[in-house]
C-alpha atoms as a PDB file:
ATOM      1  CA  UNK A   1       0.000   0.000   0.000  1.00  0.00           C
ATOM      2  CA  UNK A   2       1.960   3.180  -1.541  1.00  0.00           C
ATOM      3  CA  UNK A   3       1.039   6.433  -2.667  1.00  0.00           C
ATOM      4  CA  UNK A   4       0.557   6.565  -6.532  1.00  0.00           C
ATOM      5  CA  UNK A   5       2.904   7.740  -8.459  1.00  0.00           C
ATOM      6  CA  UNK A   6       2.514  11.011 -10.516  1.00  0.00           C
ATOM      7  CA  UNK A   7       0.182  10.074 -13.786  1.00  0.00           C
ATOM      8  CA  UNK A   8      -0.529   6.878 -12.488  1.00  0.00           C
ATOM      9  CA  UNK A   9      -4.254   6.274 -13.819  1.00  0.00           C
ATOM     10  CA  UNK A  10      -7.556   3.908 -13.407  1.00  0.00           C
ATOM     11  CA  UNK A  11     -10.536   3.606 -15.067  1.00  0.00           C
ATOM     12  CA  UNK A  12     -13.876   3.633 -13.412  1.00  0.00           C
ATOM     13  CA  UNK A  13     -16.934   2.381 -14.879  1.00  0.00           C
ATOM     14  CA  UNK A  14     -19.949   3.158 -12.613  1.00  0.00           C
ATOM     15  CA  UNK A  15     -23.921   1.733 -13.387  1.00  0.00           C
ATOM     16  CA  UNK A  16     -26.735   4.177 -13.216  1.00  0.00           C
ATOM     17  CA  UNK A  17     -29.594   3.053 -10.240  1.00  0.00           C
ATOM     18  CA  UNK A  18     -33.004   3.575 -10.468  1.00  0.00           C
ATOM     19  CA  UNK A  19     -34.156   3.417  -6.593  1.00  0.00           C
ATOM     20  CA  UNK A  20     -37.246   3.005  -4.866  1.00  0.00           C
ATOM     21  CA  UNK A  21     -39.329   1.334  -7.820  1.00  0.00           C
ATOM     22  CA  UNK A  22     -42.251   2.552  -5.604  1.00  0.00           C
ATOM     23  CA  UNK A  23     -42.839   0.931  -2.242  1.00  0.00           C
ATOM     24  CA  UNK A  24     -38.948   0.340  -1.751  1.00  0.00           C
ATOM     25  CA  UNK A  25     -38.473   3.468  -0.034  1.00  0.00           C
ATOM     26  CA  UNK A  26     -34.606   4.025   0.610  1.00  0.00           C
ATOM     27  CA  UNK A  27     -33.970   0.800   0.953  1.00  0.00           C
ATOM     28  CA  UNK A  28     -34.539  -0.883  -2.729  1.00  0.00           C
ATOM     29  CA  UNK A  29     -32.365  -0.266  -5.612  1.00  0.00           C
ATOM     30  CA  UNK A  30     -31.502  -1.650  -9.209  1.00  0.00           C
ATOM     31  CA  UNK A  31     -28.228  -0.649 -11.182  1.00  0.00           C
ATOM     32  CA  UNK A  32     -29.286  -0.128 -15.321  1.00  0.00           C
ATOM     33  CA  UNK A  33     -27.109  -0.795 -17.873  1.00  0.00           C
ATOM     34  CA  UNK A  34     -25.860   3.229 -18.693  1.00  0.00           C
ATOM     35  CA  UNK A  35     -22.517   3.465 -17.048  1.00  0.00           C
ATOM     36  CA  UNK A  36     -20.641   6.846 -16.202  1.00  0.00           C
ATOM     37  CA  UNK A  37     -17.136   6.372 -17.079  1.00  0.00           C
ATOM     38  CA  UNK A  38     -14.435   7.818 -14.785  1.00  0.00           C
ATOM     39  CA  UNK A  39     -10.838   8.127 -15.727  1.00  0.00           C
ATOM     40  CA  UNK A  40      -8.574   8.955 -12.488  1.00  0.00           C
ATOM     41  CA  UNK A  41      -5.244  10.339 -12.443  1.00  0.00           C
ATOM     42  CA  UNK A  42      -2.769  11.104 -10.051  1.00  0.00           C
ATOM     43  CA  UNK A  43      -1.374  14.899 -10.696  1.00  0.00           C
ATOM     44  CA  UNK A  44       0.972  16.946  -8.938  1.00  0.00           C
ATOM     45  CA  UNK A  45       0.156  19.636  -6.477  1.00  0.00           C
ATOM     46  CA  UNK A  46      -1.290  19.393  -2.405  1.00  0.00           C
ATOM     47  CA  UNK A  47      -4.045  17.322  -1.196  1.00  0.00           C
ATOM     48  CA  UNK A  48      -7.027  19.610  -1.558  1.00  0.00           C
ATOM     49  CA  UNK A  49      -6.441  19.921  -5.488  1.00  0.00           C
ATOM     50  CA  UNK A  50      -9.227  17.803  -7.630  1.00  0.00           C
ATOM     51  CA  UNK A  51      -9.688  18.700 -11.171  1.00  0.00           C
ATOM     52  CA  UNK A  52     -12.902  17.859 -12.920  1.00  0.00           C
ATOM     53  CA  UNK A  53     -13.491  17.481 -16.525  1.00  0.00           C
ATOM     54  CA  UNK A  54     -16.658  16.819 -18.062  1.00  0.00           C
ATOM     55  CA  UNK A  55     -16.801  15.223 -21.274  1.00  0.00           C
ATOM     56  CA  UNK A  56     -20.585  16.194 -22.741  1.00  0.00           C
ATOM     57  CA  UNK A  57     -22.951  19.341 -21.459  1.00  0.00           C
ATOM     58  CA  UNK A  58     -25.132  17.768 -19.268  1.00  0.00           C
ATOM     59  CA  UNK A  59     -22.472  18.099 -16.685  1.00  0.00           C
ATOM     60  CA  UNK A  60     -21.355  21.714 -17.336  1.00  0.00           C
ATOM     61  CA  UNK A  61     -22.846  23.068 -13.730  1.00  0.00           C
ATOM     62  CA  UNK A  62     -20.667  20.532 -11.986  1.00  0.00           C
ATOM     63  CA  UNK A  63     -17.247  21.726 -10.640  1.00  0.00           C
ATOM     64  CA  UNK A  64     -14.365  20.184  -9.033  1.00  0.00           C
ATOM     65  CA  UNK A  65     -12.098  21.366  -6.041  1.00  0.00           C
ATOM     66  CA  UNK A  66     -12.528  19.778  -2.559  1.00  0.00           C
ATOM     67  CA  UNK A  67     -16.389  19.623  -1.896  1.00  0.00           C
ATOM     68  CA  UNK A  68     -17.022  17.817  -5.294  1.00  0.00           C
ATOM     69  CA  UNK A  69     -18.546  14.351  -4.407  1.00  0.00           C
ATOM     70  CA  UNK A  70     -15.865  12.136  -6.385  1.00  0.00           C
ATOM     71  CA  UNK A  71     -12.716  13.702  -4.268  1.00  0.00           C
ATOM     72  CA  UNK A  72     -14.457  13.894  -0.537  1.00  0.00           C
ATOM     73  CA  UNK A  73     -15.382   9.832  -1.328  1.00  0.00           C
ATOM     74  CA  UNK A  74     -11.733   9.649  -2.103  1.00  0.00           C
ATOM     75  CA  UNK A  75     -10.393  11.762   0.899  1.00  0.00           C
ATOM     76  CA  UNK A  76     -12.449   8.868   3.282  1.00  0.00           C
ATOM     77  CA  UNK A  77     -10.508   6.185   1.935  1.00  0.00           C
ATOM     78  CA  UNK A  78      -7.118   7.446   2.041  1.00  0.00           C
ATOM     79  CA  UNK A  79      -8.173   8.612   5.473  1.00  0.00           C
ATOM     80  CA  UNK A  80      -9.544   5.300   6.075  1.00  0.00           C
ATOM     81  CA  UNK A  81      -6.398   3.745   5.169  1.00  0.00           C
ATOM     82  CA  UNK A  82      -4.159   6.136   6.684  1.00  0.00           C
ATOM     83  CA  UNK A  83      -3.116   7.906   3.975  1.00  0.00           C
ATOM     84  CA  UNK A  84      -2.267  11.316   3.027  1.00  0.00           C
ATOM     85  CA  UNK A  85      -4.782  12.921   0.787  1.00  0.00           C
ATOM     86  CA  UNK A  86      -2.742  13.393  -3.331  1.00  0.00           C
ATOM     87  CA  UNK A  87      -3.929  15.693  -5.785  1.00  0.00           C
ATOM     88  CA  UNK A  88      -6.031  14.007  -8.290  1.00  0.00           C
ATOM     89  CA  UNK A  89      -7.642  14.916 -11.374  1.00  0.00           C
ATOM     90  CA  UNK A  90     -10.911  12.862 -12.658  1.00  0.00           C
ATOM     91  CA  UNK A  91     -12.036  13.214 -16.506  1.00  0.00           C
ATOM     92  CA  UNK A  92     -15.701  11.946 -16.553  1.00  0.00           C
ATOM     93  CA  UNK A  93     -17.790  10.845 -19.909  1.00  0.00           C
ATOM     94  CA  UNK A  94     -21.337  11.138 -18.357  1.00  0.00           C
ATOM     95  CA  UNK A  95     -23.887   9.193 -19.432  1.00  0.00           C
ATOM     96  CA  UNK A  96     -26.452   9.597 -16.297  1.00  0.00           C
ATOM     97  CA  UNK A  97     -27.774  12.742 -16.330  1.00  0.00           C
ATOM     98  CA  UNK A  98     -27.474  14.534 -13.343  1.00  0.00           C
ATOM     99  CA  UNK A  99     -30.365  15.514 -11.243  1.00  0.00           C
ATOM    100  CA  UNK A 100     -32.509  12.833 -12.906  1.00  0.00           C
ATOM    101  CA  UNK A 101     -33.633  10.649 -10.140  1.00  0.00           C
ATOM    102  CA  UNK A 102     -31.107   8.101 -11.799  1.00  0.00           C
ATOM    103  CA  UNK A 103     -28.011   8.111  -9.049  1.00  0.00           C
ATOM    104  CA  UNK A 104     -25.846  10.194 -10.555  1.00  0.00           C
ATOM    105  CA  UNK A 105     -24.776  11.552  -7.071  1.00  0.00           C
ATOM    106  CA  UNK A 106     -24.015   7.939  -5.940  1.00  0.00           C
ATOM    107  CA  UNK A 107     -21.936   7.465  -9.425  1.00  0.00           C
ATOM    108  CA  UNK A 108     -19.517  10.298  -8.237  1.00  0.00           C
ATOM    109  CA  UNK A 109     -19.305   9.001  -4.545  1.00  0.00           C
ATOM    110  CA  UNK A 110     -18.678   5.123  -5.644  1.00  0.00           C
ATOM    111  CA  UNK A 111     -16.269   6.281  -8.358  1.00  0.00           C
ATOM    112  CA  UNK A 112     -13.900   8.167  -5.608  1.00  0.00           C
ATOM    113  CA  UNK A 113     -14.464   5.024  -3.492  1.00  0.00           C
ATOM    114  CA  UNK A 114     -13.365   2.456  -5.886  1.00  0.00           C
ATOM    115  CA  UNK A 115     -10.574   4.956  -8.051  1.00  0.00           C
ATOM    116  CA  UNK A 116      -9.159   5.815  -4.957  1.00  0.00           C
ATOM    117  CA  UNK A 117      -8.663   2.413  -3.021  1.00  0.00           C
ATOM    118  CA  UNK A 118      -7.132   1.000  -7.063  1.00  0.00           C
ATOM    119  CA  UNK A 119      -4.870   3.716  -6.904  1.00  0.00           C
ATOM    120  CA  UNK A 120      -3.014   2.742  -3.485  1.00  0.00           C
ATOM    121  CA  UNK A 121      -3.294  -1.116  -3.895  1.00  0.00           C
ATOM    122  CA  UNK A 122      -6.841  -1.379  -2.540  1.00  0.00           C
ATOM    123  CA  UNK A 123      -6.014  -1.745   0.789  1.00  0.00           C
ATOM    124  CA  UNK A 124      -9.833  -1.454   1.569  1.00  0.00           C
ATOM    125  CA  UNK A 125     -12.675  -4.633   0.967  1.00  0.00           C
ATOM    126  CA  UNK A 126     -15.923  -4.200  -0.547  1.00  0.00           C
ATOM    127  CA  UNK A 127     -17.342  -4.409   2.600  1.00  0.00           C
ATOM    128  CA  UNK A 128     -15.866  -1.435   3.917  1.00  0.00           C
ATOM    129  CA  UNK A 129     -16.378   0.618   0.936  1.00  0.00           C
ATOM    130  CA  UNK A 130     -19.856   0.155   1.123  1.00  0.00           C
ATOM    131  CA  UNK A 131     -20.552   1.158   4.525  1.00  0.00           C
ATOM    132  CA  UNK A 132     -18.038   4.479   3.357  1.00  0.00           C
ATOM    133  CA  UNK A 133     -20.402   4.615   0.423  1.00  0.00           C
ATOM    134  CA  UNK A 134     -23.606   4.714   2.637  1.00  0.00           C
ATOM    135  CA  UNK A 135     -22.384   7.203   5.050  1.00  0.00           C
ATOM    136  CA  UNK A 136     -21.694   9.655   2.529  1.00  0.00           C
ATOM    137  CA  UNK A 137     -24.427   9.268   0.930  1.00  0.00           C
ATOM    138  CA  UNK A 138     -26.809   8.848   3.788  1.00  0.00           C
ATOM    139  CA  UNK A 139     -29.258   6.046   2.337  1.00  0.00           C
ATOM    140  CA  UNK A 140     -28.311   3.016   0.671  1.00  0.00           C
ATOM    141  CA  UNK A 141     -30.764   2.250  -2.136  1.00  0.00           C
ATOM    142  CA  UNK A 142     -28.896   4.267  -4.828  1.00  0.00           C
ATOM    143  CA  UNK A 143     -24.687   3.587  -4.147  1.00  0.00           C
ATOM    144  CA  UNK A 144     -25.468  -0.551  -2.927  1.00  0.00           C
ATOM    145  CA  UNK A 145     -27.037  -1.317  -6.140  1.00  0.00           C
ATOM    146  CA  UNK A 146     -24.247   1.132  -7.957  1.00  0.00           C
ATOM    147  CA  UNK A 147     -21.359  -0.624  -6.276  1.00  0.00           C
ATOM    148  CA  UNK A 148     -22.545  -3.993  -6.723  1.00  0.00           C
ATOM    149  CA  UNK A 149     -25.207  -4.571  -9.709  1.00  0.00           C
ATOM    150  CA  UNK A 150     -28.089  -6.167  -9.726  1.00  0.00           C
ATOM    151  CA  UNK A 151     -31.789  -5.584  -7.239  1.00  0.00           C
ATOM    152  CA  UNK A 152     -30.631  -4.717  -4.411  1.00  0.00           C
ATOM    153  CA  UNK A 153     -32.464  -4.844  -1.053  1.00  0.00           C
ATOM    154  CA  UNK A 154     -30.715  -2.864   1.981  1.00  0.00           C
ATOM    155  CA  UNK A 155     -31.266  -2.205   5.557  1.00  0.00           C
ATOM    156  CA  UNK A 156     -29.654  -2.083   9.295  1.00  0.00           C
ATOM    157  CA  UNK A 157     -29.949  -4.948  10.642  1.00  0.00           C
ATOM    158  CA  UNK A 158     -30.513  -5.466  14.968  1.00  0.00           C
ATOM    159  CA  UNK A 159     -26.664  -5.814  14.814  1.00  0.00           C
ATOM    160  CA  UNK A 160     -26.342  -2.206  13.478  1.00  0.00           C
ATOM    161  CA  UNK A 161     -24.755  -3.630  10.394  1.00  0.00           C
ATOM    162  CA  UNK A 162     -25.741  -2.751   6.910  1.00  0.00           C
ATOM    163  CA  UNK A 163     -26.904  -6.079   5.665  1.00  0.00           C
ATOM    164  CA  UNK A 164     -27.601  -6.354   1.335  1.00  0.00           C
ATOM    165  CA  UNK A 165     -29.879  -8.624  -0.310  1.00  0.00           C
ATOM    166  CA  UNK A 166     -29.466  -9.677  -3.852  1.00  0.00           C
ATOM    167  CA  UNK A 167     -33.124 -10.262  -5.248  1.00  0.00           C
ATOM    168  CA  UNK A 168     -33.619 -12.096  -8.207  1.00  0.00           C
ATOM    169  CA  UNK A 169     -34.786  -9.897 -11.421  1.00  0.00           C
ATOM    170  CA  UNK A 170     -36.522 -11.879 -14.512  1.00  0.00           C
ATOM    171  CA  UNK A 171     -35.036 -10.838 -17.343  1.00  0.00           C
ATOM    172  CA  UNK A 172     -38.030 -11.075 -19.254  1.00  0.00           C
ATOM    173  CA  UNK A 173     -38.997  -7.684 -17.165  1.00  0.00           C
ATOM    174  CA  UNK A 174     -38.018  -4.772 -19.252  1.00  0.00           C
ATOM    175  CA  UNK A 175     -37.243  -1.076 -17.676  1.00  0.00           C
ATOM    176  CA  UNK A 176     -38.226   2.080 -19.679  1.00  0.00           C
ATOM    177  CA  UNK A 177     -36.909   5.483 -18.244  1.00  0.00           C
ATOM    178  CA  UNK A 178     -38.399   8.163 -19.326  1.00  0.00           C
ATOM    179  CA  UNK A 179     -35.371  11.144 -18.803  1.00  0.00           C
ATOM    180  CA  UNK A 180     -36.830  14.499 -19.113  1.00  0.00           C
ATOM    181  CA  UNK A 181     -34.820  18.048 -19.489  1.00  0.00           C
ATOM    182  CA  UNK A 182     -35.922  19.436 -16.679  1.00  0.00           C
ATOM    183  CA  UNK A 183     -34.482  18.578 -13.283  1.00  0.00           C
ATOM    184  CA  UNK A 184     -35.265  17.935  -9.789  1.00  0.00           C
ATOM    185  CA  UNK A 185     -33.122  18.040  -6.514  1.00  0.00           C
ATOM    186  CA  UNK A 186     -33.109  15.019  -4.273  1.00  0.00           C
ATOM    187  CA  UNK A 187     -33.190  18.149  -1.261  1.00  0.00           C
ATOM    188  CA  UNK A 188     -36.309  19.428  -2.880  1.00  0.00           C
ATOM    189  CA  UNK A 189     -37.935  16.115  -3.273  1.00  0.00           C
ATOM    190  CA  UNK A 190     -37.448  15.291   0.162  1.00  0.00           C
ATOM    191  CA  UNK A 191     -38.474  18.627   1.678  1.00  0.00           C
ATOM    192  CA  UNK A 192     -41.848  17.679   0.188  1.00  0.00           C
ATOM    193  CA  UNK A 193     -42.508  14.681   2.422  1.00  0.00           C
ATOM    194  CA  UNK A 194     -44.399  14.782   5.559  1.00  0.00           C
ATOM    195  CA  UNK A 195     -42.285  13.998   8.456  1.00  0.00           C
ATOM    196  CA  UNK A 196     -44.500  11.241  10.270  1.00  0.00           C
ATOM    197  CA  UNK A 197     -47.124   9.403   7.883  1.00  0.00           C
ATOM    198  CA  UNK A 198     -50.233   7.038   8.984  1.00  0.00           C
ATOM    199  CA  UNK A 199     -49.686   3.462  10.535  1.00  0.00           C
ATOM    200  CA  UNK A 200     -52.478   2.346   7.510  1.00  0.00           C
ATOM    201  CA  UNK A 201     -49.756   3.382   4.986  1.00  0.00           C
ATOM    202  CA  UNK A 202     -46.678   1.384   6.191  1.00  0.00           C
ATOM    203  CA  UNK A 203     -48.580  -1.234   6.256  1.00  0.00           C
ATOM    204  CA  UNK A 204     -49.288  -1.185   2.644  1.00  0.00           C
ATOM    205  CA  UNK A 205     -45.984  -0.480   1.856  1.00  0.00           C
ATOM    206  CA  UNK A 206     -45.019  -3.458   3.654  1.00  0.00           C
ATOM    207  CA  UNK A 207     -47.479  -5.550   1.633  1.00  0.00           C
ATOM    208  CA  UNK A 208     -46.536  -3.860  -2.226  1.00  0.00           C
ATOM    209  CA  UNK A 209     -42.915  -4.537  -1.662  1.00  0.00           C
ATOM    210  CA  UNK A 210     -44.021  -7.569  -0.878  1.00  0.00           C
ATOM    211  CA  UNK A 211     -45.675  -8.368  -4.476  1.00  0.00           C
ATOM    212  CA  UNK A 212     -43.643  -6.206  -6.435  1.00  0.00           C
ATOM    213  CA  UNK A 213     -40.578  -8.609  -4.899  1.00  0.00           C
ATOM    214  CA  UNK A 214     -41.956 -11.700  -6.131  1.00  0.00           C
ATOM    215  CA  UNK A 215     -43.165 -10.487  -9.424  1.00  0.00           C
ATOM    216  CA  UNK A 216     -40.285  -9.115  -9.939  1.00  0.00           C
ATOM    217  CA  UNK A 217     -38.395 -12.786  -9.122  1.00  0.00           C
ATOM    218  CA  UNK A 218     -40.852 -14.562 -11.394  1.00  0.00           C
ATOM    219  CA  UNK A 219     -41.930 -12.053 -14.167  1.00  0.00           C
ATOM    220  CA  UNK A 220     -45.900 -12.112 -13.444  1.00  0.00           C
ATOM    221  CA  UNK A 221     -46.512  -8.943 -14.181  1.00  0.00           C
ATOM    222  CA  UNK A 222     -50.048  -9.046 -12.410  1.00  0.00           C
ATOM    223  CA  UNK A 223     -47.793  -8.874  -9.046  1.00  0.00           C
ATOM    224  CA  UNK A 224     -45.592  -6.172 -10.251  1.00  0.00           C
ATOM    225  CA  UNK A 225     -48.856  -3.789 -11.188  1.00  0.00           C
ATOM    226  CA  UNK A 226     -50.096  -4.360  -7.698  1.00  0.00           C
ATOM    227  CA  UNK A 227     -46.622  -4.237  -6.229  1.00  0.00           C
ATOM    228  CA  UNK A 228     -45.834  -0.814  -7.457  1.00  0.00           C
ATOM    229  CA  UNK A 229     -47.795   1.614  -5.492  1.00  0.00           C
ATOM    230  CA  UNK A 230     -46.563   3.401  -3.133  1.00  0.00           C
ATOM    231  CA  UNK A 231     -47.655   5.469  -0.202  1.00  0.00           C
ATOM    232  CA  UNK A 232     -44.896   7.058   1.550  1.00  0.00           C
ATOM    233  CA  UNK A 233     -42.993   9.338  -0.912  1.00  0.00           C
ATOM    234  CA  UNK A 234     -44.951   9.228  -4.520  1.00  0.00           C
ATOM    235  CA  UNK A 235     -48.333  10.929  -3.555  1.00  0.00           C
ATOM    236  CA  UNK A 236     -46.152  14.220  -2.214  1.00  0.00           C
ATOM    237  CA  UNK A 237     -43.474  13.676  -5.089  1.00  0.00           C
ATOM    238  CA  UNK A 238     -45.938  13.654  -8.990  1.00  0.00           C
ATOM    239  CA  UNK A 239     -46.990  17.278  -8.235  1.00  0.00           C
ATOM    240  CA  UNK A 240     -42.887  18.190  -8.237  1.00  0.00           C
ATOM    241  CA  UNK A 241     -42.804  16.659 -12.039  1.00  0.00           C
ATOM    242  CA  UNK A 242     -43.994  18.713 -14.379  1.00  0.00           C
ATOM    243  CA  UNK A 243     -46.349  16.338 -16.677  1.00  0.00           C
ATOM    244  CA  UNK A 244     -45.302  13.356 -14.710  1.00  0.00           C
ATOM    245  CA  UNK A 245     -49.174  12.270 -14.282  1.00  0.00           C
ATOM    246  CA  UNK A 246     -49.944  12.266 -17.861  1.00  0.00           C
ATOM    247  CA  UNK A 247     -46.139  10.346 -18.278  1.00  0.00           C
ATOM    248  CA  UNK A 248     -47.733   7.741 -15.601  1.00  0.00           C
ATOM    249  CA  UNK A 249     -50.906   7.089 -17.488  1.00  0.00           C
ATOM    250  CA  UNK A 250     -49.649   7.258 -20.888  1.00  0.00           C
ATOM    251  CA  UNK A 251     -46.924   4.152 -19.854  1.00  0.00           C
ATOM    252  CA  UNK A 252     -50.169   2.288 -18.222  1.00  0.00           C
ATOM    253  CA  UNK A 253     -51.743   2.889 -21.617  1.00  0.00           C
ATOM    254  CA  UNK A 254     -49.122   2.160 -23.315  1.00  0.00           C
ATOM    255  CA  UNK A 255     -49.456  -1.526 -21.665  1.00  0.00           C
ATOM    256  CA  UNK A 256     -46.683  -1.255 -18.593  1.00  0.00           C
ATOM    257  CA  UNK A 257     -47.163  -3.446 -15.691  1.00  0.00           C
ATOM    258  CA  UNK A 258     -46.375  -0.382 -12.937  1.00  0.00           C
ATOM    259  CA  UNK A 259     -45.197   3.157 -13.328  1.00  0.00           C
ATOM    260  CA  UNK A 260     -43.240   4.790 -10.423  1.00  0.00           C
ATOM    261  CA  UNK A 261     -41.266   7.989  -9.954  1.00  0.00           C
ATOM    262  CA  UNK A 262     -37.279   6.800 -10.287  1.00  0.00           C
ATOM    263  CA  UNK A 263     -35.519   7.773  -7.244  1.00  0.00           C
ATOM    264  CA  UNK A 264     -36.175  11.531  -6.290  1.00  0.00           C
ATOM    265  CA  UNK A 265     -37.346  12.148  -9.796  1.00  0.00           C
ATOM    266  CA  UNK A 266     -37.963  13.651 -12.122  1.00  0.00           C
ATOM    267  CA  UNK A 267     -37.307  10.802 -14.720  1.00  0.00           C
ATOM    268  CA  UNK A 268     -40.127   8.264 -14.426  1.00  0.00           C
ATOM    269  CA  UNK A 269     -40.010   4.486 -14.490  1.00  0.00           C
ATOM    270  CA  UNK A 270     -42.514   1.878 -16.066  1.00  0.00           C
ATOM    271  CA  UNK A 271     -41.476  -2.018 -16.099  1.00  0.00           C
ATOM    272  CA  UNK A 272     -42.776  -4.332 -18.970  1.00  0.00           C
ATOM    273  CA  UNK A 273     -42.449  -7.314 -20.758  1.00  0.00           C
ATOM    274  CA  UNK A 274     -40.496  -6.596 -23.843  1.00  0.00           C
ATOM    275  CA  UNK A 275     -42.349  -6.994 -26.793  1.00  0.00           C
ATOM    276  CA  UNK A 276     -43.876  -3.436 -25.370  1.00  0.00           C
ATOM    277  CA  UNK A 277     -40.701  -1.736 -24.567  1.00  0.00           C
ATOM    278  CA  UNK A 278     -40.671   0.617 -27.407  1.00  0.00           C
ATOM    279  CA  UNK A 279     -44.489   1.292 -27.152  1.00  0.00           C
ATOM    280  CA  UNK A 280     -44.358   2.548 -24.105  1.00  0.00           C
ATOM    281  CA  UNK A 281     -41.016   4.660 -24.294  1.00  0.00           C
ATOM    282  CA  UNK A 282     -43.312   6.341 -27.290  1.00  0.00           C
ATOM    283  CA  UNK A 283     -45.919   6.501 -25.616  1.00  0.00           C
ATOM    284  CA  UNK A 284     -44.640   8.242 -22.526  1.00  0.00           C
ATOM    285  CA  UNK A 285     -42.209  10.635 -24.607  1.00  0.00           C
ATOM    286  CA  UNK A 286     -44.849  11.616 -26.616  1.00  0.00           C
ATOM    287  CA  UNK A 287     -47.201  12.531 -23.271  1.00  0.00           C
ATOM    288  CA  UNK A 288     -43.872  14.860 -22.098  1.00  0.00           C
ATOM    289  CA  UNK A 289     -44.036  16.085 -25.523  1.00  0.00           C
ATOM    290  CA  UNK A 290     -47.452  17.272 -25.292  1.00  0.00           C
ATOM    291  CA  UNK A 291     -46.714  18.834 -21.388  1.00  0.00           C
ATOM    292  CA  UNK A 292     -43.791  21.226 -23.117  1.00  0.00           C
ATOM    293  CA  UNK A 293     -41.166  18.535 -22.087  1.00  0.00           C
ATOM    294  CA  UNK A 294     -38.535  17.551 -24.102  1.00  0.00           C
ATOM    295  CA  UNK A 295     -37.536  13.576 -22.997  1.00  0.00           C
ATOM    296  CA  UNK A 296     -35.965  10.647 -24.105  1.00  0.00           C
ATOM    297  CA  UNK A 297     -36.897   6.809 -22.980  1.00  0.00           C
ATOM    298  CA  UNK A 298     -34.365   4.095 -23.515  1.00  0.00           C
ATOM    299  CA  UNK A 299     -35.103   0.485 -22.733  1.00  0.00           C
ATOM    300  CA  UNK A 300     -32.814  -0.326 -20.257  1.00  0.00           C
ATOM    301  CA  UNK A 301     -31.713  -4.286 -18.491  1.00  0.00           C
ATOM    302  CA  UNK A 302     -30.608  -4.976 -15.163  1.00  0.00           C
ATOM    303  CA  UNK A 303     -27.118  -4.198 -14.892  1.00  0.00           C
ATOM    304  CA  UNK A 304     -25.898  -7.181 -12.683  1.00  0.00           C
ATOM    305  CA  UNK A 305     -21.794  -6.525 -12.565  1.00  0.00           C
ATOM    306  CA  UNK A 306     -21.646  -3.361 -10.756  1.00  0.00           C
ATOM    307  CA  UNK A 307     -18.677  -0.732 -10.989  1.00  0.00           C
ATOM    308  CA  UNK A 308     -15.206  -1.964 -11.921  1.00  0.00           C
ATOM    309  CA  UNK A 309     -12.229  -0.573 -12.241  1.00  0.00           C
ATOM    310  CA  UNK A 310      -8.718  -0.975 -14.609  1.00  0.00           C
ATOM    311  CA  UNK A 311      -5.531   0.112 -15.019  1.00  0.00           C
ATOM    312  CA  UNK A 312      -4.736   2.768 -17.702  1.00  0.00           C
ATOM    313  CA  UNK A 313      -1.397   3.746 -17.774  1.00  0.00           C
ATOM    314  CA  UNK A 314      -1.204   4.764 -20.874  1.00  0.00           C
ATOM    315  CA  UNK A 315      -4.017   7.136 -21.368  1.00  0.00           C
END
């Protein structure tokens, strides 16, 4: 376990998440097969320097220096490891569009996790860089499923430990994410929530996940329709989304199994089988389309590797 050397460079390749899928509040996640791509480099100069460039414009608000999310990751391993902190510079081809509902936030912190820990030997385990992953992101449905692919199901166990659940996705079950041009902070999304909610409620939350986790494991999409309702977040959360009612109906429409906000929002989520992937991305574009809101809707799998990581010395 050394310091890199000056120049010395990994690659990152980090999933997008889709989290929630309804009644999974905060704890249920699935990583989708659109990967940011992070290329991190050693450079001279003191321990708070991080240089950030963005290939494409959907990043162009995003700056680096020490609060950026992909060098404060980074500053908890070395810190972790007992390090001291290196200048780094991070070039980043972005493919999730930030402030999307679609984890982009968790791309940046799982990036500096696992870019960081390549770059000095990985002295940390998985383990430990996904309870460093949690804490900075303070809920685990977005960076679990990021880090390690796949449906994931997280929560604290008794033993105060994060415990993860791999659930089994049928990959007859198609996703369709609508992406729309405007955007919607996770602070904002949350500040709409009430802070206690009705005993009646969590109970039916308990009950949907139930459903949605065994249609989900089976592909009967009768389960997944009455899985995917939700009443914790998603009744305070449509009226944030510009047009995101008439996106919800026009997916049912369309012939989608369930429709829920992704994440925070404002990009919305419909499952289906796939012969009806492409009419319902239509479908639901074309409902934006008519609420003044550009979109696009790709028909996305399960992305079951997670993030990786290689050497790339010679970029």
């Amino acid at each position: 376990m050394v310091l890199p050397r000056i120049g010395q460079t990994v690659v990152v390749e980090v999933p997008a998440t889709t989290a929630n899928l309804g009644p999974g509040f905060d704890c249920l996640g699935v990583a989708l097969d659109l990967n940011n791509r992070f290329v991190m480099r050693r450079i001279e100069g003191g321990g708070e320097r991080f240089e950030l460039i963005i290939e494409g414009s959907e990043g162009s608000h995003l700056r680096g220096g020490p609060e950026n999310l992909v060098y404060r990751a980074a500053q908890r391993v070395w810190k972790a490891a007992g390090l001291e902190p290196v200048a780094l510079e991070a070039r980043v081809r972005l493919a999730v569009p930030p402030a999307r509902g679609l984890g982009s936030s968790a791309t940046a912190i799982v990036a500096g996790l696992i870019g960081a820990n390549a770059l000095v030997g990985e002295p940390l385990n998985k383990e430990k860089l996904l309870e460093l992953a949690i804490d900075i992101e303070g809920h685990p449905d977005n960076v679990v499923p990021s880090l390690l692919g796949g449906l994931c199901m997280t929560a604290k166990a008794a033993s105060q430990r994060w415990r993860v659940v791999r659930c089994e996705w049928m990959n007859s079950v198609k996703i369709v994410v609508a992406i729309p041009s405007i955007r919607l902070s996770t602070s904002e999304a949350r500040r709409a929530m009430p802070k206690a909610i009705p005993v009646s409620d969590a109970v039916v939350n308990l009950g949907a996940l139930t459903l949605l986790l065994q249609g989900l494991r089976t592909g009967n999409g009768d389960l997944i329709s009455d899985g995917m309702h939700d009443r914790l977040h998603e009744p305070y959360r449509w009226r944030l989304i510009k047009g995101g009612d008439q996106v919800k109906r026009a997916a049912m429409g369309a012939g989608a199994w369930g429709c829920a906000i992704s994440g925070a929002g404002p990009s919305v989520l419909a499952l289906c089988r796939e012969s009806n992937g492409i009419t319902v991305s239509r479908a639901m574009v074309k409902a934006w389309e008519a609420a003044g809101v550009a979109s696009r809707a790709p028909v996305l799998n399960v992305q079951i590797t997670g993030s990786h990581w290689q050497p790339a010395n010679d970029e």
